[in-house]
PDB file of N, CA and C in Angstrom:
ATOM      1  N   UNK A   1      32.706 -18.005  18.771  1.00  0.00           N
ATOM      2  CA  UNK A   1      31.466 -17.328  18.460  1.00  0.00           C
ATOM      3  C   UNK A   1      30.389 -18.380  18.204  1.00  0.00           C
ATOM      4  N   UNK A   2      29.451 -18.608  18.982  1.00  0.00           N
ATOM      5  CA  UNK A   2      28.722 -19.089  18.566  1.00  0.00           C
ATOM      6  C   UNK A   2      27.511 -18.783  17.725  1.00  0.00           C
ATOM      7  N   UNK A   3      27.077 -19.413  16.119  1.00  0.00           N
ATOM      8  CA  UNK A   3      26.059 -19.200  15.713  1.00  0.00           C
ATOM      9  C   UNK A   3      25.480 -20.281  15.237  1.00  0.00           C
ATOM     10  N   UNK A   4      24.036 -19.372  15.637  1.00  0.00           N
ATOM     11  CA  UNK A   4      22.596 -20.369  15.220  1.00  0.00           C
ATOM     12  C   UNK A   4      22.073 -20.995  14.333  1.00  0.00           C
ATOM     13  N   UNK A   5      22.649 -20.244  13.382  1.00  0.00           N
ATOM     14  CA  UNK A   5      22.254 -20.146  11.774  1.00  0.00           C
ATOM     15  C   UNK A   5      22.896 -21.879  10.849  1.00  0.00           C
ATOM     16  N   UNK A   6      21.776 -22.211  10.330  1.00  0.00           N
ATOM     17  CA  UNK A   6      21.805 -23.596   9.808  1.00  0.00           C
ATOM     18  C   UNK A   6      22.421 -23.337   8.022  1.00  0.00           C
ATOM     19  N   UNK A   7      22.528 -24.401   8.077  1.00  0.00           N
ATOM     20  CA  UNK A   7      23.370 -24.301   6.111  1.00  0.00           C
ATOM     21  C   UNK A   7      22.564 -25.306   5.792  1.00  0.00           C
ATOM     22  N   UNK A   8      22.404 -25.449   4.460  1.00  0.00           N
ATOM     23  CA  UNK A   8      22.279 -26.466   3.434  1.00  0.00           C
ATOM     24  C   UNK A   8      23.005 -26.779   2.696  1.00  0.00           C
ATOM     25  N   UNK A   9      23.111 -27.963   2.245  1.00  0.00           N
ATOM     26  CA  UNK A   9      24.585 -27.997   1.035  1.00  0.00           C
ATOM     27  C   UNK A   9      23.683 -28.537  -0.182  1.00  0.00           C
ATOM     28  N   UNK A  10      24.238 -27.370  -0.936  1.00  0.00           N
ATOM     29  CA  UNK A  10      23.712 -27.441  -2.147  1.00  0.00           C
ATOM     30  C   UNK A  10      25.132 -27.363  -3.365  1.00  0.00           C
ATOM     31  N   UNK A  11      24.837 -28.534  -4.154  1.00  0.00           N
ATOM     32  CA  UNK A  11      26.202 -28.778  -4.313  1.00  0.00           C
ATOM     33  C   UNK A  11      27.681 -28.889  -3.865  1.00  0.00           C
ATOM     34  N   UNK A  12      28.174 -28.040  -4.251  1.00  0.00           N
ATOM     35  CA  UNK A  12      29.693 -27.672  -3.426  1.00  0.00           C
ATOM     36  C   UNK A  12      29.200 -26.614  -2.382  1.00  0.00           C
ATOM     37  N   UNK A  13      28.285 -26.191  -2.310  1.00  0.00           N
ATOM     38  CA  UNK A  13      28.308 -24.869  -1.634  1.00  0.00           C
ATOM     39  C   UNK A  13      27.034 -24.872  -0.195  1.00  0.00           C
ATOM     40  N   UNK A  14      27.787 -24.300   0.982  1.00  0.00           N
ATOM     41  CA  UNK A  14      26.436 -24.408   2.445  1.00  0.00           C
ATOM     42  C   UNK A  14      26.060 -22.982   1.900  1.00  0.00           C
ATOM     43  N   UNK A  15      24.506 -23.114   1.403  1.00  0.00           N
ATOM     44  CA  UNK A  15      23.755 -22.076   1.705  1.00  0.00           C
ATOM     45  C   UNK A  15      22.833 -21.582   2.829  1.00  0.00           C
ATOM     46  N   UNK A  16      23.195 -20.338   3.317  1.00  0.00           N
ATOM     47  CA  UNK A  16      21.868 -20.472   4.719  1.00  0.00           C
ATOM     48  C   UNK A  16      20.381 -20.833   4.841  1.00  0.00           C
ATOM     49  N   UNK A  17      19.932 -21.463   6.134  1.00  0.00           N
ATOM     50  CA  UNK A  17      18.836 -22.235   5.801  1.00  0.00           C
ATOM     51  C   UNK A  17      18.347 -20.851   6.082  1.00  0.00           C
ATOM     52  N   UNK A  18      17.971 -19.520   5.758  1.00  0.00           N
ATOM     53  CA  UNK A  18      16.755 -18.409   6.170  1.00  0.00           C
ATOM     54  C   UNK A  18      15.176 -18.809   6.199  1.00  0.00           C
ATOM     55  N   UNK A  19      14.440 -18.276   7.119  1.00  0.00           N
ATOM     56  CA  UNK A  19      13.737 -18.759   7.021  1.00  0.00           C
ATOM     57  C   UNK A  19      12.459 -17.158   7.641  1.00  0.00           C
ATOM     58  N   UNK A  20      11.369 -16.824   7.286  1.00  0.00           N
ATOM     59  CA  UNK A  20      10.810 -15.841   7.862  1.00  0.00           C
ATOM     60  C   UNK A  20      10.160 -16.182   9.082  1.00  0.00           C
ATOM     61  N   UNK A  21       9.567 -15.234   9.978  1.00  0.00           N
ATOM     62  CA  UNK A  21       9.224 -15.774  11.163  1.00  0.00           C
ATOM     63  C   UNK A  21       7.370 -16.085  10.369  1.00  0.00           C
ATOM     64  N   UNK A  22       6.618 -16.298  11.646  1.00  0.00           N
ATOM     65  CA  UNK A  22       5.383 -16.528  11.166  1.00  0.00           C
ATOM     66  C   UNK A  22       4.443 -14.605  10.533  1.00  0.00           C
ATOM     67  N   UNK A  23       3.993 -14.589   9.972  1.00  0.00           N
ATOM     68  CA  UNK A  23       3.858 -13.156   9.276  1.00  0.00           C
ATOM     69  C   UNK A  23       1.933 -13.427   9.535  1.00  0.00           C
ATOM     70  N   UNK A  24       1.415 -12.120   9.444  1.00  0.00           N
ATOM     71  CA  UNK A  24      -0.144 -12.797   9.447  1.00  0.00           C
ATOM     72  C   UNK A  24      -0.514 -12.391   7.958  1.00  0.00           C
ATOM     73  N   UNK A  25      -1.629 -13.338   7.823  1.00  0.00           N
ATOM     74  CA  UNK A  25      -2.075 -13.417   6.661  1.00  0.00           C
ATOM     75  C   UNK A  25      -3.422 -13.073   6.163  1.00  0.00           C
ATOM     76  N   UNK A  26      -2.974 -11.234   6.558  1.00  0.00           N
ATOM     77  CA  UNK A  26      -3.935 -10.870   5.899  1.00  0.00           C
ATOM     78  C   UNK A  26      -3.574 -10.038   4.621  1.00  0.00           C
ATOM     79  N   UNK A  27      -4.352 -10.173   3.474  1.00  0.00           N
ATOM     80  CA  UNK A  27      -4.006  -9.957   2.219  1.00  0.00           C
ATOM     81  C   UNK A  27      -3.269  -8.251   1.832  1.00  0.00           C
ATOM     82  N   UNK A  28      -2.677  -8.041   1.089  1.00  0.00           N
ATOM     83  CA  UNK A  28      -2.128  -6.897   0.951  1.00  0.00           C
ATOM     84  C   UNK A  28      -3.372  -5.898  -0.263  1.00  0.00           C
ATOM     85  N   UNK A  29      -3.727  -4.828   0.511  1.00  0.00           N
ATOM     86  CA  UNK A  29      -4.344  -4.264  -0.660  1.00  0.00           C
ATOM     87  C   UNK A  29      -3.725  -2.983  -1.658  1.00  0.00           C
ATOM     88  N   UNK A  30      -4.875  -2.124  -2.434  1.00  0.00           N
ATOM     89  CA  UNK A  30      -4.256  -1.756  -3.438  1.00  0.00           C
ATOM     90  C   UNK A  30      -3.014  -0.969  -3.033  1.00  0.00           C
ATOM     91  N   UNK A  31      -3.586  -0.212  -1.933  1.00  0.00           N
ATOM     92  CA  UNK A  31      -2.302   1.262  -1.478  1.00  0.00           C
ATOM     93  C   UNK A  31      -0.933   0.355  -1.196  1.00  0.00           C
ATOM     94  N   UNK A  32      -1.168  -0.805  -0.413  1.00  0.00           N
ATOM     95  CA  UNK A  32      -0.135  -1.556  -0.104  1.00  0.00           C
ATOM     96  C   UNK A  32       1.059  -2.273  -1.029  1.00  0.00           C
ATOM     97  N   UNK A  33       0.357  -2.737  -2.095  1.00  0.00           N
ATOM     98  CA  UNK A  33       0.660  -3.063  -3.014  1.00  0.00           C
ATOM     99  C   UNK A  33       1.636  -2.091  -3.889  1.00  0.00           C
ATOM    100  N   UNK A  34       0.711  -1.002  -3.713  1.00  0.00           N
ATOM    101  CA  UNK A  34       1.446  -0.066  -4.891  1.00  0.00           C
ATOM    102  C   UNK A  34       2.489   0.462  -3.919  1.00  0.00           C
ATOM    103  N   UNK A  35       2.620   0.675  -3.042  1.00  0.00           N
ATOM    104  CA  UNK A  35       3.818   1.198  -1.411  1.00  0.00           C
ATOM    105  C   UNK A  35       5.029  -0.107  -2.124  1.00  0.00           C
ATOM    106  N   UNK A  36       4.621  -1.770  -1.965  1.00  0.00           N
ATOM    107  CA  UNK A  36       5.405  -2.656  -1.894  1.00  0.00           C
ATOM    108  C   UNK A  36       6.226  -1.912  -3.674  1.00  0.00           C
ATOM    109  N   UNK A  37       6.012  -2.019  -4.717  1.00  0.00           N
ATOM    110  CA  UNK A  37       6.367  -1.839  -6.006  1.00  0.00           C
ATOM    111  C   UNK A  37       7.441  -1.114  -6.023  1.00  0.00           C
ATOM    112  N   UNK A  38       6.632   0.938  -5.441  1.00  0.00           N
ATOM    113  CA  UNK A  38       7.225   1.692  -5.435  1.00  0.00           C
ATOM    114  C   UNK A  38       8.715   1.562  -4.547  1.00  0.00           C
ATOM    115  N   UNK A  39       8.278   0.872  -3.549  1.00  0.00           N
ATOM    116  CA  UNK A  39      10.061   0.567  -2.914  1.00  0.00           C
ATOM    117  C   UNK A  39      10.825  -0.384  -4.193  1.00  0.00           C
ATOM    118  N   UNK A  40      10.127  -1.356  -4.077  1.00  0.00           N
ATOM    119  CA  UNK A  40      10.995  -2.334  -4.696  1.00  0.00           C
ATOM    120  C   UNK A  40      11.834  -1.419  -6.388  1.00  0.00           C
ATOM    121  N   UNK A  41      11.131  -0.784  -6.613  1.00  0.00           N
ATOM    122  CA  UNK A  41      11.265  -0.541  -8.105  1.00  0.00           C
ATOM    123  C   UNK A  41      12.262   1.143  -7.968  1.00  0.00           C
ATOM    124  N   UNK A  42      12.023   2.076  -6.526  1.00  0.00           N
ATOM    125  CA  UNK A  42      12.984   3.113  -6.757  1.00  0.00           C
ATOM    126  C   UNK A  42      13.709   3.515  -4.979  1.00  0.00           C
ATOM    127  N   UNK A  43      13.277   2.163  -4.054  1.00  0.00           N
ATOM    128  CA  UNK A  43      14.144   2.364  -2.962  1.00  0.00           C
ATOM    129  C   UNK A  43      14.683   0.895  -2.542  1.00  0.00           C
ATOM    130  N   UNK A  44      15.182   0.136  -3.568  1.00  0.00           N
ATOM    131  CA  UNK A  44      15.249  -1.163  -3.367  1.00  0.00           C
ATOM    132  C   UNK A  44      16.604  -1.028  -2.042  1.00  0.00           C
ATOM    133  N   UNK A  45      17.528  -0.446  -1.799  1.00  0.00           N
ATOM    134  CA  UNK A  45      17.934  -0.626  -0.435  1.00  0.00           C
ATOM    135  C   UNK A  45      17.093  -0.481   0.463  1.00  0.00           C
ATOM    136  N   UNK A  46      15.461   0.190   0.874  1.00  0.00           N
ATOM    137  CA  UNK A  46      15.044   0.143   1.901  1.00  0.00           C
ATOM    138  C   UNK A  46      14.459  -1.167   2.017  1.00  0.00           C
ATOM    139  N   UNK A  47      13.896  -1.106   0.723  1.00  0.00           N
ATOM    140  CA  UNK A  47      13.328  -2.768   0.668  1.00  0.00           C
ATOM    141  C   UNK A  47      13.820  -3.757   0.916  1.00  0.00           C
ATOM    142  N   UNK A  48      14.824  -4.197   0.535  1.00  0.00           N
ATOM    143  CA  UNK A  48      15.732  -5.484   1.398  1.00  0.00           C
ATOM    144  C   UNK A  48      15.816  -5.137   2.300  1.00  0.00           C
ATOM    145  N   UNK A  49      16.209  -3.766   3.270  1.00  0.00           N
ATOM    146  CA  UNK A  49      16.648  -3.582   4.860  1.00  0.00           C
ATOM    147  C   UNK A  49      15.283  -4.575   5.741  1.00  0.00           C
ATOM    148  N   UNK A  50      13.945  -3.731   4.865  1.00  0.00           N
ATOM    149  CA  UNK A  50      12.776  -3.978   5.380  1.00  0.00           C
ATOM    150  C   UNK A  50      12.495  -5.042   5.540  1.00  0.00           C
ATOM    151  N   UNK A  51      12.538  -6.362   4.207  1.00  0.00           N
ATOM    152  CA  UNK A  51      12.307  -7.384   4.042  1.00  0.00           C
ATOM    153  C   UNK A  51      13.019  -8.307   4.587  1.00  0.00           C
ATOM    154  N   UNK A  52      14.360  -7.787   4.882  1.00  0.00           N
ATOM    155  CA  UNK A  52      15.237  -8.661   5.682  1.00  0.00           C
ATOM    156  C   UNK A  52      14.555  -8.964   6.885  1.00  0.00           C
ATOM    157  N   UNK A  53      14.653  -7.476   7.358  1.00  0.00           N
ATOM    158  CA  UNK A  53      14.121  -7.046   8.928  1.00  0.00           C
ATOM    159  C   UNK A  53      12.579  -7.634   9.465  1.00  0.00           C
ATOM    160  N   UNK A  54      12.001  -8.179   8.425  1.00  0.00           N
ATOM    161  CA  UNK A  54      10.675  -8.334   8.543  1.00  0.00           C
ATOM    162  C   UNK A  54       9.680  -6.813   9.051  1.00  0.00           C
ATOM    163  N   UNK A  55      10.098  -5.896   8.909  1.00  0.00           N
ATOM    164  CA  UNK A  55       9.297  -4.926   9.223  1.00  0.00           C
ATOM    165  C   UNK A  55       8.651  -4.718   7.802  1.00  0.00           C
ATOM    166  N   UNK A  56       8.680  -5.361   6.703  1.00  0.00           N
ATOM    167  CA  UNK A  56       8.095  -5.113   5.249  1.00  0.00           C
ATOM    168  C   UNK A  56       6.672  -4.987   5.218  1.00  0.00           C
ATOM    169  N   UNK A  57       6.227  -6.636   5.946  1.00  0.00           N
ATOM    170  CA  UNK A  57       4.947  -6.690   5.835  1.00  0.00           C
ATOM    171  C   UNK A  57       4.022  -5.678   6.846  1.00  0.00           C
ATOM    172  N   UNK A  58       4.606  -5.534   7.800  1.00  0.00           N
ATOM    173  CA  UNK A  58       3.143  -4.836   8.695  1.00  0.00           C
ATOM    174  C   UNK A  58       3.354  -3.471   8.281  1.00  0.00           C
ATOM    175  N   UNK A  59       4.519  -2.774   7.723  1.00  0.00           N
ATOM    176  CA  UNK A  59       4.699  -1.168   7.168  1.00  0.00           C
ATOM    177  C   UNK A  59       3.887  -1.458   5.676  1.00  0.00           C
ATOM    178  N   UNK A  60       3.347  -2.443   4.889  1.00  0.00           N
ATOM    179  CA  UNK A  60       2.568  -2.326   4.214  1.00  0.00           C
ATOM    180  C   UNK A  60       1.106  -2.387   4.319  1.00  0.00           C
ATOM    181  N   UNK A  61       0.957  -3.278   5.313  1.00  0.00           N
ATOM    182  CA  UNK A  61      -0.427  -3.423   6.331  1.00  0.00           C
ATOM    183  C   UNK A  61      -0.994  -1.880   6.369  1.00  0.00           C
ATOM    184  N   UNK A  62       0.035  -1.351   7.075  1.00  0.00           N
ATOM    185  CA  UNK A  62      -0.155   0.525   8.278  1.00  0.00           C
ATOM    186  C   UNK A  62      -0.646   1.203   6.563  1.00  0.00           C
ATOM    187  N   UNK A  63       0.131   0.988   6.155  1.00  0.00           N
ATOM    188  CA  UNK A  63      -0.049   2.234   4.397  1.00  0.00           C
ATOM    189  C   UNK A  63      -1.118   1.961   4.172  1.00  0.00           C
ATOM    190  N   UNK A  64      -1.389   0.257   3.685  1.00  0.00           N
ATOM    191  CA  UNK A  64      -2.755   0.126   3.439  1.00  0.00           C
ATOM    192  C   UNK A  64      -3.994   0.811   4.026  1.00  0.00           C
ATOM    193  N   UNK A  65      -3.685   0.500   5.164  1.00  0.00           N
ATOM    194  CA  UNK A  65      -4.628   1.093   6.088  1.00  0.00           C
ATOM    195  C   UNK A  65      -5.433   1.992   6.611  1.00  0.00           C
ATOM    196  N   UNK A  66      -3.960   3.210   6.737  1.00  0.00           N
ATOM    197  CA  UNK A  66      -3.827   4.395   6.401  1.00  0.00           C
ATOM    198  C   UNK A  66      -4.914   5.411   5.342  1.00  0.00           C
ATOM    199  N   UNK A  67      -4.123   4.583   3.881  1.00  0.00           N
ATOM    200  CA  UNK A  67      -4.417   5.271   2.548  1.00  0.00           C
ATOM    201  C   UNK A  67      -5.934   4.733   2.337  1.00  0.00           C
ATOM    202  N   UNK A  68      -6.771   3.896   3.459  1.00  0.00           N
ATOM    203  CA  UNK A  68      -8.044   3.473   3.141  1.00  0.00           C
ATOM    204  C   UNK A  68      -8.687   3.974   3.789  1.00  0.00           C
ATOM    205  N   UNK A  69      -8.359   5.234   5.130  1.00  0.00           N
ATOM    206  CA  UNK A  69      -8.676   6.170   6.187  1.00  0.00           C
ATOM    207  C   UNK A  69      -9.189   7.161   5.112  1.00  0.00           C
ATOM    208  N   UNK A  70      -7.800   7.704   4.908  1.00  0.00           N
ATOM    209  CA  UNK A  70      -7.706   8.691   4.258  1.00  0.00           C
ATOM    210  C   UNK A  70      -8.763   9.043   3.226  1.00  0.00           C
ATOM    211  N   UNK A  71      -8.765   7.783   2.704  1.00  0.00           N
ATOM    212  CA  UNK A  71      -9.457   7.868   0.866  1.00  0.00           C
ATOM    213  C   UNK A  71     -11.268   8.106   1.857  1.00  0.00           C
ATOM    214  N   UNK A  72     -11.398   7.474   2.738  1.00  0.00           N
ATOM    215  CA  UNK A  72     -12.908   7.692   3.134  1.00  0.00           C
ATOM    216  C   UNK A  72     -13.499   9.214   4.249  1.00  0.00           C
ATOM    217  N   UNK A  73     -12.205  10.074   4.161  1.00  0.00           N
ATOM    218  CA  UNK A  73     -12.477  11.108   4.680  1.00  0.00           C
ATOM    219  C   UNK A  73     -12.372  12.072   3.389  1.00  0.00           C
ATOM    220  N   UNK A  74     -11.836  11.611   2.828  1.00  0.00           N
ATOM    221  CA  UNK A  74     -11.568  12.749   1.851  1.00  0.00           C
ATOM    222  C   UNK A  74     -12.226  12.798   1.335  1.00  0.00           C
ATOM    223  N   UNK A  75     -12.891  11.403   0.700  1.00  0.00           N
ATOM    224  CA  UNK A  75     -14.040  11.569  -0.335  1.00  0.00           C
ATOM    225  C   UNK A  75     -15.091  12.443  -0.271  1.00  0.00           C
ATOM    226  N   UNK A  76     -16.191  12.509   1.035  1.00  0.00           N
ATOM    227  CA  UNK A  76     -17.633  13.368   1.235  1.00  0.00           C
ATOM    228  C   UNK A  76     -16.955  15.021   1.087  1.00  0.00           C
ATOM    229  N   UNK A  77     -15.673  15.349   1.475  1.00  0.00           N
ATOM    230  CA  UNK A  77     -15.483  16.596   1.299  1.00  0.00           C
ATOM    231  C   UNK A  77     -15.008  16.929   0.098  1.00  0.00           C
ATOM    232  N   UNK A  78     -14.794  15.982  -0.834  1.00  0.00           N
ATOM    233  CA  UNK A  78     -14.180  16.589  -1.825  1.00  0.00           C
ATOM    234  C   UNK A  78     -15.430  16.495  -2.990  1.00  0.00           C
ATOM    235  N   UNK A  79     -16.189  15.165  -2.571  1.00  0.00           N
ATOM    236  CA  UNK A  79     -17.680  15.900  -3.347  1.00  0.00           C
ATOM    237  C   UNK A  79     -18.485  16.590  -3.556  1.00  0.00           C
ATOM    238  N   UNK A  80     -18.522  17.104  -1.508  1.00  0.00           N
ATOM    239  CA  UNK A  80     -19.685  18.013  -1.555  1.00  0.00           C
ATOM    240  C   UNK A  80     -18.664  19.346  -2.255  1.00  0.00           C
ATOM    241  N   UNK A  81     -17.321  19.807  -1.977  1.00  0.00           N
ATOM    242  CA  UNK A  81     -16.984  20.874  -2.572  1.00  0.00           C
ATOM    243  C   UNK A  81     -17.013  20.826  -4.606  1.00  0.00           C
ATOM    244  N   UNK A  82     -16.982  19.626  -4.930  1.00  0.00           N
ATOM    245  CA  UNK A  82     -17.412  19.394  -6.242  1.00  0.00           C
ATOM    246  C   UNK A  82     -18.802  19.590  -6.600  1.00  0.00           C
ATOM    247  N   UNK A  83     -19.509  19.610  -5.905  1.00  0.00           N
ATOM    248  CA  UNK A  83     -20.994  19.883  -6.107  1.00  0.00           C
ATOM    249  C   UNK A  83     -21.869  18.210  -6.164  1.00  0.00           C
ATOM    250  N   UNK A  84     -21.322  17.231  -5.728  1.00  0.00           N
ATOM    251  CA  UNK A  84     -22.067  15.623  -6.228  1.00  0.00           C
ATOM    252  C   UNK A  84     -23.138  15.677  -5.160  1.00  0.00           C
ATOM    253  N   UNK A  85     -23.868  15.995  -5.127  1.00  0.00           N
ATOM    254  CA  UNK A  85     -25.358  16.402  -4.274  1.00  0.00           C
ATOM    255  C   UNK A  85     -25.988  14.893  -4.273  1.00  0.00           C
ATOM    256  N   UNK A  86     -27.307  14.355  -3.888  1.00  0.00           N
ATOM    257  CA  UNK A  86     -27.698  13.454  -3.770  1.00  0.00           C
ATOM    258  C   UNK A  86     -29.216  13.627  -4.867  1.00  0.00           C
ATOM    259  N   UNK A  87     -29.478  15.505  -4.828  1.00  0.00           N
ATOM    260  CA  UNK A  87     -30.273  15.737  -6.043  1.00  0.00           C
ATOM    261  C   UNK A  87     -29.402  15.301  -7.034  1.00  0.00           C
ATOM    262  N   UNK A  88     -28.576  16.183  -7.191  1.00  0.00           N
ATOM    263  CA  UNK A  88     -27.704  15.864  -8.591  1.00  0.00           C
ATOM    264  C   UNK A  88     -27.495  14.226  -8.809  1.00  0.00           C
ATOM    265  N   UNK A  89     -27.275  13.574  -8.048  1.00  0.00           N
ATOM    266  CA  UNK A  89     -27.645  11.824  -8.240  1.00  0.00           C
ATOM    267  C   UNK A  89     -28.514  11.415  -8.911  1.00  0.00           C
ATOM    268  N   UNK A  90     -29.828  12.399  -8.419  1.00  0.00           N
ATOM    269  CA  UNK A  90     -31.323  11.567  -8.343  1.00  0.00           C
ATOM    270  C   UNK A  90     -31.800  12.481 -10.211  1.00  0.00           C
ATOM    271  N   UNK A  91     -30.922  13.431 -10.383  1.00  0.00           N
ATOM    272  CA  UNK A  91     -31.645  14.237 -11.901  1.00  0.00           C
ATOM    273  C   UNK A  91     -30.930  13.840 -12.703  1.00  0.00           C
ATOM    274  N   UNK A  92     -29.566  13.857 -12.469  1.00  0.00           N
ATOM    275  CA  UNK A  92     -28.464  13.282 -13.678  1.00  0.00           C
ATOM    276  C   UNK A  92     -27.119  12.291 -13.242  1.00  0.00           C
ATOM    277  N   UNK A  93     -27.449  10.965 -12.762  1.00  0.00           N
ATOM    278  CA  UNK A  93     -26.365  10.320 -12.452  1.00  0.00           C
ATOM    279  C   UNK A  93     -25.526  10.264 -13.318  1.00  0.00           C
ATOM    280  N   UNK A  94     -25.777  10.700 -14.448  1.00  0.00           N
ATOM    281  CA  UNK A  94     -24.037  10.618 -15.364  1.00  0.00           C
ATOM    282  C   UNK A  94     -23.222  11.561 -14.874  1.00  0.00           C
ATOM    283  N   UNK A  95     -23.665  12.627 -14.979  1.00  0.00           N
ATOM    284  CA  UNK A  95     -22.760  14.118 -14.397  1.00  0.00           C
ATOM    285  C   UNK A  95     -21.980  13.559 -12.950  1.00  0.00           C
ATOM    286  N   UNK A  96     -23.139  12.911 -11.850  1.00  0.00           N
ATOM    287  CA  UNK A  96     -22.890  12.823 -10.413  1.00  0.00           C
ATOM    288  C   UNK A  96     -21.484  11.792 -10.524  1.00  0.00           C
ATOM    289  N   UNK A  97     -22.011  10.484 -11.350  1.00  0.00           N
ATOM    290  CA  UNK A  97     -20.946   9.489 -11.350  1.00  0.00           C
ATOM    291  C   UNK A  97     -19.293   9.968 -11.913  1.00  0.00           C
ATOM    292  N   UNK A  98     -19.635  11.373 -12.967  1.00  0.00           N
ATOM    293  CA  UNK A  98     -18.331  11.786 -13.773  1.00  0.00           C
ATOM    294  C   UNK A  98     -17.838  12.249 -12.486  1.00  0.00           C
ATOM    295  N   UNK A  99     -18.291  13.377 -11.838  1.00  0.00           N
ATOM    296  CA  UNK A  99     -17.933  14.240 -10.849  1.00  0.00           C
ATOM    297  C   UNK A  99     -17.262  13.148  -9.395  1.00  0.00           C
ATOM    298  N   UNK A 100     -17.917  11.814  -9.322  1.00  0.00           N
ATOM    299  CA  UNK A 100     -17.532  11.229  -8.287  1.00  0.00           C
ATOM    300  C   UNK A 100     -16.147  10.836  -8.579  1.00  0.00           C
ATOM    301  N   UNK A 101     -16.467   9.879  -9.944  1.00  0.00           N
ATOM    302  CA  UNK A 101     -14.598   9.744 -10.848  1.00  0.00           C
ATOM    303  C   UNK A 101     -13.372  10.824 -10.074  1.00  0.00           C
ATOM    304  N   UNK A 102     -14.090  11.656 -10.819  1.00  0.00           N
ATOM    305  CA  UNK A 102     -13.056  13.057 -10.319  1.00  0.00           C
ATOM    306  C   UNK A 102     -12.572  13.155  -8.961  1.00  0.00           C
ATOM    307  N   UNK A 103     -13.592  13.241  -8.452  1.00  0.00           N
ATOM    308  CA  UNK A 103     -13.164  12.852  -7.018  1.00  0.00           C
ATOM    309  C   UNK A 103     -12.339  12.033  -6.237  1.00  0.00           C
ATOM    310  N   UNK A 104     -12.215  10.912  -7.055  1.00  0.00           N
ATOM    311  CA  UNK A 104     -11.908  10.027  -6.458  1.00  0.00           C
ATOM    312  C   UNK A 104     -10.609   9.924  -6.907  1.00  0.00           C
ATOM    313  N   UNK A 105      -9.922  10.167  -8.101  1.00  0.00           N
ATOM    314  CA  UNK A 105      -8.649  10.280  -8.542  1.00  0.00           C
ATOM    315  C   UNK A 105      -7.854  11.657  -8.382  1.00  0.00           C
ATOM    316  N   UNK A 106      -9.031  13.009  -7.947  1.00  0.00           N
ATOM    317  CA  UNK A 106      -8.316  13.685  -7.025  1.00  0.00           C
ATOM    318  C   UNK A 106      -7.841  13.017  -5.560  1.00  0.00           C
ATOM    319  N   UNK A 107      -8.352  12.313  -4.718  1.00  0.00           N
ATOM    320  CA  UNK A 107      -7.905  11.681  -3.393  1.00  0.00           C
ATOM    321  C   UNK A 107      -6.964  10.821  -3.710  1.00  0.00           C
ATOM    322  N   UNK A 108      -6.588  10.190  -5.105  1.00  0.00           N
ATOM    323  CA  UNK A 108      -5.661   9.402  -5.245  1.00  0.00           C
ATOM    324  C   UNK A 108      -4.599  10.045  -5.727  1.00  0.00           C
ATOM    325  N   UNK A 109      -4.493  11.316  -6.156  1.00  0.00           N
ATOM    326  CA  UNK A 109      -3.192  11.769  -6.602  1.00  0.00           C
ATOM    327  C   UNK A 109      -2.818  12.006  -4.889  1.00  0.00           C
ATOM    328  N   UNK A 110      -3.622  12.526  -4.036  1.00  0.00           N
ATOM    329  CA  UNK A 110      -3.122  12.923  -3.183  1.00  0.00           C
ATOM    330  C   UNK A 110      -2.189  11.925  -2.393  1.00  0.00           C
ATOM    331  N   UNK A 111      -2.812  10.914  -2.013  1.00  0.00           N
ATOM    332  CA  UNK A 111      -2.491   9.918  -1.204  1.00  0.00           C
ATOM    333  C   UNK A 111      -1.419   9.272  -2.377  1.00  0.00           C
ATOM    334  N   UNK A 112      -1.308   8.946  -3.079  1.00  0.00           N
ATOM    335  CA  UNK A 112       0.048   8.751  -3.895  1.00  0.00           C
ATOM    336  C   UNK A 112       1.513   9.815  -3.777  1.00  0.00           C
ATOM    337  N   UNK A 113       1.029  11.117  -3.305  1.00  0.00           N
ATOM    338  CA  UNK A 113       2.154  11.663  -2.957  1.00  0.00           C
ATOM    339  C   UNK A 113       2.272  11.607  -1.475  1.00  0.00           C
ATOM    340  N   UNK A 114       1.500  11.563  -1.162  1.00  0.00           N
ATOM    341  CA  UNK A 114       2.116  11.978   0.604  1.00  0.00           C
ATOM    342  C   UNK A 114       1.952  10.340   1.207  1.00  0.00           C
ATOM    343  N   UNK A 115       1.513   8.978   0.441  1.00  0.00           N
ATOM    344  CA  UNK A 115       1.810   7.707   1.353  1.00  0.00           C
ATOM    345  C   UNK A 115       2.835   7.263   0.389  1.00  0.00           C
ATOM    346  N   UNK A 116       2.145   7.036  -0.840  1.00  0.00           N
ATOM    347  CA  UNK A 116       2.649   5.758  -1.349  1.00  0.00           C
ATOM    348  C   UNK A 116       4.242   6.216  -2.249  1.00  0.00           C
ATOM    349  N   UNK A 117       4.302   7.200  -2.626  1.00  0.00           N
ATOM    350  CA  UNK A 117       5.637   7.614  -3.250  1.00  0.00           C
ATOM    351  C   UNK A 117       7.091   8.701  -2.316  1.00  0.00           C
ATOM    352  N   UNK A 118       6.531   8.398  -1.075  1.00  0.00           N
ATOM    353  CA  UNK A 118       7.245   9.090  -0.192  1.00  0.00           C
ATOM    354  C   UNK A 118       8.536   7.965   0.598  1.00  0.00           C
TER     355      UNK A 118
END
């Protein structure tokens, strides 16, 4: 059988030289982040399969990505059905800014169940 795979000797013992392939380096954001956790912390067999497999990083890339689609469609509809008007901006930005809050952690419960905790 021939294999490829290099050792190191570290002490008494050849450990494999592993090594990842080249990955790109673009930064992981929040949805991604919180996707990477949630495996690690309640699907840690997918997570090693993944991380082994190198399919880790770009399935956190896609979520990211995804959950940053999502969050910018959802938002104008879930304001205007909240009432955050651009009058209501211009007479009482406290109300508009509370109501945007709202908004915005309504789109995040969402996208926390259907990307990031699935």
């Amino acid at each position: 059988m021939n294999n490829p795979m290099t050792y190191i000797q570290n002490g008494d013992y050849l450990i494999p030289d592993l090594k990842l392939s080249q990955q790109p380096e673009k930064p992981l954001g929040k949805y991604g982040r919180m996707r990477k956790t949630y495996l690690k912390e309640h699907r840690p067999i997918l997570y090693n399969q993944m991380l082994l497999s190198e399919k880790l990083y770009p399935h956190l890339i896609e979520i990211d990505e995804t959950a940053q689609n999502r969050l910018e469609q959802m938002m104008p509809q879930l304001a205007k059905e909240a009432g955050a008007t651009e009058e209501l901006k211009a007479s009482d930005p406290m109300k508009w800014v509370g109501l945007m809050n709202t908004c915005k952690a309504q789109a995040e419960e969402i996208l926390m169940a259907e990307l990031i905790n699935s």
